[in-house]
C-alpha atoms as a PDB file:
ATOM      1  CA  UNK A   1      20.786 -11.772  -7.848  1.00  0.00           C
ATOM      2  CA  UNK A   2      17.794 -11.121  -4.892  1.00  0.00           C
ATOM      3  CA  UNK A   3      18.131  -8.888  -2.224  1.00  0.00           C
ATOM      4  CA  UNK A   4      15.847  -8.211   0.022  1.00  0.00           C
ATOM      5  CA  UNK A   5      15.014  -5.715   2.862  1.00  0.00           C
ATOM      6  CA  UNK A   6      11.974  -5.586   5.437  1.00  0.00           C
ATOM      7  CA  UNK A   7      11.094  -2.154   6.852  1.00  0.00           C
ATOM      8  CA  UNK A   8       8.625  -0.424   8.472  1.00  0.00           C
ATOM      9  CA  UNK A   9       6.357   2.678   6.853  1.00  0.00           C
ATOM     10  CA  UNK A  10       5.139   4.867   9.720  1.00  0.00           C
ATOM     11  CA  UNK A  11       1.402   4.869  11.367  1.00  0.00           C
ATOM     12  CA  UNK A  12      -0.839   7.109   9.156  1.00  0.00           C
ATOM     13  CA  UNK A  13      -4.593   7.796   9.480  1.00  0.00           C
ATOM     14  CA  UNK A  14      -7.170   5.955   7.738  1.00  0.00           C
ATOM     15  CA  UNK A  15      -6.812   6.988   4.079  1.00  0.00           C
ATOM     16  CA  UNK A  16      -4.461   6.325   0.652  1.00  0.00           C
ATOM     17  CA  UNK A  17      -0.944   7.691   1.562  1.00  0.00           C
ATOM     18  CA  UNK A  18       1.880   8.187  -1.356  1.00  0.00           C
ATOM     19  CA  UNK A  19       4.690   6.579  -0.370  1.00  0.00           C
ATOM     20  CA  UNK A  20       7.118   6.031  -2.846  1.00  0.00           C
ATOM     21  CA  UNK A  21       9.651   8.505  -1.457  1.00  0.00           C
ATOM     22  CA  UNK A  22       9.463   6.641   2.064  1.00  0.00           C
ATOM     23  CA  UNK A  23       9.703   3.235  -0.019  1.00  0.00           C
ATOM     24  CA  UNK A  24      12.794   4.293  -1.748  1.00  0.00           C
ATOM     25  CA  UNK A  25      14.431   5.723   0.818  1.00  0.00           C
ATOM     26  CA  UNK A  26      14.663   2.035   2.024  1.00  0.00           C
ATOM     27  CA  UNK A  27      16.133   0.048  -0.838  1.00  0.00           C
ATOM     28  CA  UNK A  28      19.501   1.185  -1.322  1.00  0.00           C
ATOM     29  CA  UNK A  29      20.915   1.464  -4.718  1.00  0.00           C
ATOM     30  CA  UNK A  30      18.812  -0.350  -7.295  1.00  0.00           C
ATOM     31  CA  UNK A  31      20.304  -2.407 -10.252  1.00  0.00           C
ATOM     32  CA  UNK A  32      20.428  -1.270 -13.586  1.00  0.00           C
ATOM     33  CA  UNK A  33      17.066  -3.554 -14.787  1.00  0.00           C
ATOM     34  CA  UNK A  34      15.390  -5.355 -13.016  1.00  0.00           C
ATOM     35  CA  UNK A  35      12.348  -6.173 -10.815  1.00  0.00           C
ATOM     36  CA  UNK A  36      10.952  -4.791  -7.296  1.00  0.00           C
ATOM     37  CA  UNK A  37       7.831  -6.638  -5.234  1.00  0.00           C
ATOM     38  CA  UNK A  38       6.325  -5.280  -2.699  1.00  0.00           C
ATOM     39  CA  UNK A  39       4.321  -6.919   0.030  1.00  0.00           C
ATOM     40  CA  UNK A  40       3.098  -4.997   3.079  1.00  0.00           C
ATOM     41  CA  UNK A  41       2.605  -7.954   5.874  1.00  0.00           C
ATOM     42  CA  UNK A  42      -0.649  -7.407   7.075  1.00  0.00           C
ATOM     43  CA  UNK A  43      -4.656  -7.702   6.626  1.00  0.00           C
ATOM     44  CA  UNK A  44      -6.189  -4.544   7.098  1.00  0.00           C
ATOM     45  CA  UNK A  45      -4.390  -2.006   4.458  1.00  0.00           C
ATOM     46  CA  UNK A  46      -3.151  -2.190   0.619  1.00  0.00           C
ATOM     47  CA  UNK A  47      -0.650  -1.492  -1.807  1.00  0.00           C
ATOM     48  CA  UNK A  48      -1.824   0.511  -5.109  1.00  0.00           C
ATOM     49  CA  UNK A  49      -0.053   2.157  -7.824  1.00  0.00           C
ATOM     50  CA  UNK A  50      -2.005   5.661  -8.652  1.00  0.00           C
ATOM     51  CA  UNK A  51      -1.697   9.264  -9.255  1.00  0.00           C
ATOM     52  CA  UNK A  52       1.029  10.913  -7.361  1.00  0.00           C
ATOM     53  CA  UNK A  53       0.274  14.548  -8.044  1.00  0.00           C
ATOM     54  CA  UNK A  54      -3.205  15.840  -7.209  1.00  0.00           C
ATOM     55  CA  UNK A  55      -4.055  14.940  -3.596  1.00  0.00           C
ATOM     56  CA  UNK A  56      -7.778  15.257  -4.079  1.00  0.00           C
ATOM     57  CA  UNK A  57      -7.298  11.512  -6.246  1.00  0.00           C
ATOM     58  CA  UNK A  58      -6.259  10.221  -2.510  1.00  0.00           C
ATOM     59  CA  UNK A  59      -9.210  11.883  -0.995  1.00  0.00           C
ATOM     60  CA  UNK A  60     -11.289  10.355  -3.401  1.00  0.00           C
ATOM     61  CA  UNK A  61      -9.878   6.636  -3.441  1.00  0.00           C
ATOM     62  CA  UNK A  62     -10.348   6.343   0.067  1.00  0.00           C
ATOM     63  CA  UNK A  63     -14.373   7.524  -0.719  1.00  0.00           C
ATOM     64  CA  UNK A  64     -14.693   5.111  -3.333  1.00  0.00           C
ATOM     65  CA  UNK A  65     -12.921   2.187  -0.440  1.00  0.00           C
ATOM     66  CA  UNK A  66     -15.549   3.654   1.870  1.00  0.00           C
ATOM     67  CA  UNK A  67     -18.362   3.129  -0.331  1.00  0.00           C
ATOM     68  CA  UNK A  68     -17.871   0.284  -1.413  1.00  0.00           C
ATOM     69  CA  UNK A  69     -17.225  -1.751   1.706  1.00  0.00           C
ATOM     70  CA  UNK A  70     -19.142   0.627   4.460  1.00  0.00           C
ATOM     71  CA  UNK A  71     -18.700  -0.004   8.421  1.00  0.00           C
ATOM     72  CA  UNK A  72     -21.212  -1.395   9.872  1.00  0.00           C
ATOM     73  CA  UNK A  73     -22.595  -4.206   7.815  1.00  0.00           C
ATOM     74  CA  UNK A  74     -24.837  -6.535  10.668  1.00  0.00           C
ATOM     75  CA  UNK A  75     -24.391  -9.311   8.039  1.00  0.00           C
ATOM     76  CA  UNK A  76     -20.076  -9.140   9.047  1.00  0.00           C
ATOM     77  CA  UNK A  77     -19.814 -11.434  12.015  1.00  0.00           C
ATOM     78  CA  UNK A  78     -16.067 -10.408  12.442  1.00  0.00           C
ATOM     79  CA  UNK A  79     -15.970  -7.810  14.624  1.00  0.00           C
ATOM     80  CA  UNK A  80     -14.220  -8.623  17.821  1.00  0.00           C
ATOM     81  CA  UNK A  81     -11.491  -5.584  16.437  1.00  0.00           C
ATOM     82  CA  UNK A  82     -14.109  -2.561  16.141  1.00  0.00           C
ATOM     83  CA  UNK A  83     -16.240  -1.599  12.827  1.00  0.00           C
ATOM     84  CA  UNK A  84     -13.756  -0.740  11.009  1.00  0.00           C
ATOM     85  CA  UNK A  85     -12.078  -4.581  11.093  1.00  0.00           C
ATOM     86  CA  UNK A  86     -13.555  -6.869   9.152  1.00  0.00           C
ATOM     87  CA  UNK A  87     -14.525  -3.624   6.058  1.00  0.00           C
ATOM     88  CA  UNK A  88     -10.799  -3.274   6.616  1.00  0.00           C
ATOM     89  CA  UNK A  89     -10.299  -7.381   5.057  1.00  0.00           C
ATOM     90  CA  UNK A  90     -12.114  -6.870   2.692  1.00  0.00           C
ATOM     91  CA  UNK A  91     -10.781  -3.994   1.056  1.00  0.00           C
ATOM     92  CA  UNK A  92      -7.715  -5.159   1.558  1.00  0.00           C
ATOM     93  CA  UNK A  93      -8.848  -8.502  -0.644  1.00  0.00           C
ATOM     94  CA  UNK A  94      -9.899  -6.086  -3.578  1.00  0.00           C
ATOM     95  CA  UNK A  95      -6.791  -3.620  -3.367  1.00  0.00           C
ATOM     96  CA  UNK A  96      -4.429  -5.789  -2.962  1.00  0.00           C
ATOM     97  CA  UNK A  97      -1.286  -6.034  -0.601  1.00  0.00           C
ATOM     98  CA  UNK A  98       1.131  -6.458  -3.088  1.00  0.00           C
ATOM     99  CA  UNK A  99       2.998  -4.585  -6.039  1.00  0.00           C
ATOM    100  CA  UNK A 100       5.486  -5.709  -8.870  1.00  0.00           C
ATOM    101  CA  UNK A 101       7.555  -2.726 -10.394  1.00  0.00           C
ATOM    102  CA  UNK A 102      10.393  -2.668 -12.830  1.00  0.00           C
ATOM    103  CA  UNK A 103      13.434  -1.246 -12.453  1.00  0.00           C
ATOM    104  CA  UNK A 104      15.168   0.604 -15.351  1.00  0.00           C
ATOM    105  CA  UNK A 105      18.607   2.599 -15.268  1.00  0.00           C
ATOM    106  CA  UNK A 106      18.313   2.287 -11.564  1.00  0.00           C
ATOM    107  CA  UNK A 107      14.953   4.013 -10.828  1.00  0.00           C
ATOM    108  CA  UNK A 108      11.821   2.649 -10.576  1.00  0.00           C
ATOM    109  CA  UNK A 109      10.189   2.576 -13.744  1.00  0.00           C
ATOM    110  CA  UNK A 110       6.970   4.044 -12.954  1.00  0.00           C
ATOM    111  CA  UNK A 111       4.839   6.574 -15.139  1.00  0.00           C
ATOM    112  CA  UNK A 112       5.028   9.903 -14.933  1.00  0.00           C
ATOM    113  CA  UNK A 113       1.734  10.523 -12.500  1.00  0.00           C
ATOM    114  CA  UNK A 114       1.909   6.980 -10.939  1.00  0.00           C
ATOM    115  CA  UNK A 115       2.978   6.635  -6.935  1.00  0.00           C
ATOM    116  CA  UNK A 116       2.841   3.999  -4.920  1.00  0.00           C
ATOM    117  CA  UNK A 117      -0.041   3.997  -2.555  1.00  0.00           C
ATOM    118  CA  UNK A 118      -0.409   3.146   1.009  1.00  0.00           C
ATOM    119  CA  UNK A 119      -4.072   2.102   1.544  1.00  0.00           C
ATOM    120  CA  UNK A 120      -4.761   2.214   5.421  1.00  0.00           C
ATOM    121  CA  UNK A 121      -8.526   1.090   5.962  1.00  0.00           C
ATOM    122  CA  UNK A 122      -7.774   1.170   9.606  1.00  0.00           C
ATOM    123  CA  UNK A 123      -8.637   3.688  12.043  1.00  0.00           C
ATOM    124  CA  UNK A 124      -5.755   3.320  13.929  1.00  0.00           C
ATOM    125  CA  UNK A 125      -3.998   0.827  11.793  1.00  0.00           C
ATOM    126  CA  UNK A 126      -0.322   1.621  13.331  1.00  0.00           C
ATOM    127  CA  UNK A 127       3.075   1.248  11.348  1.00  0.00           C
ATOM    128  CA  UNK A 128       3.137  -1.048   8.724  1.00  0.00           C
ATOM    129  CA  UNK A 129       5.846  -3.684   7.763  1.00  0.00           C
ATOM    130  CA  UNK A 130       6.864  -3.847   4.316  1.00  0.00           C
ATOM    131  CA  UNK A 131       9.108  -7.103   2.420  1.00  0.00           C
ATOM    132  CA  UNK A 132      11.099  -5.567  -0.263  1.00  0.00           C
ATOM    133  CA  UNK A 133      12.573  -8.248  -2.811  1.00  0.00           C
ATOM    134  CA  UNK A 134      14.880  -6.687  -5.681  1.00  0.00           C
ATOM    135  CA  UNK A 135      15.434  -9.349  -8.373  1.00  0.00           C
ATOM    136  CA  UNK A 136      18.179  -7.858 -11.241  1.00  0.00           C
END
């Protein structure tokens, strides 16, 4: 059986977010095995699975984001949407906007320090829209 919802996380601040309580709260009961994707419908953010205790690991993720793919490149010619646009793309390309997770005894089976991440490379990125698909 596949069920899916669409829903929308609410506007944060450029930076990783944990999420998974705000995910969860959105699926409704969860089958006893079975398989959740995540995609978050746009260009300009990510999905990650990563430590879910210490917030300084968010801090940091979003430094290491930063670093890698710095505003204001004059080699990006994409940047009718402010300097934060087109690093925004491109981070997204090497997080990732999607997320597979199994589904055991009706809980997601995720490790005991691992959250799912919201990864807003946006300054003002807005809400996001998530598709959830639950395959059991």
């Amino acid at each position: 059986m596949i069920r899916q919802v669409e829903f929308r996380l609410m506007a944060r601040e450029r930076g990783a977010h944990l999420v998974t309580d705000e995910v969860v709260a959105h699926l409704g009961s969860l089958p006893e095995t079975g398989l959740l994707h995540l995609l978050v419908k746009h260009t300009s953010c990510g999905l990650a699975l990563n430590e879910n205790y210490d917030p300084d690991v968010r801090h940091d993720m979003a430094v290491v984001m930063d670093q890698l793919v710095p505003e204001g490149n004059s080699r990006f010619r994409h940047t009718l949407e402010g300097r934060d646009d087109m690093p925004a793309h491109a981070k997204s390309v090497l997080s990732g906007v999607s997320l597979t997770i199994p589904i055991t005894g009706h809980r997601l089976n995720l490790g005991t320090w691992q959250g799912i991440y919201l990864l807003e490379y946006r300054n003002a990125g807005g809400s996001r829209s998530i598709v959830a698909t639950i395959v059991s």
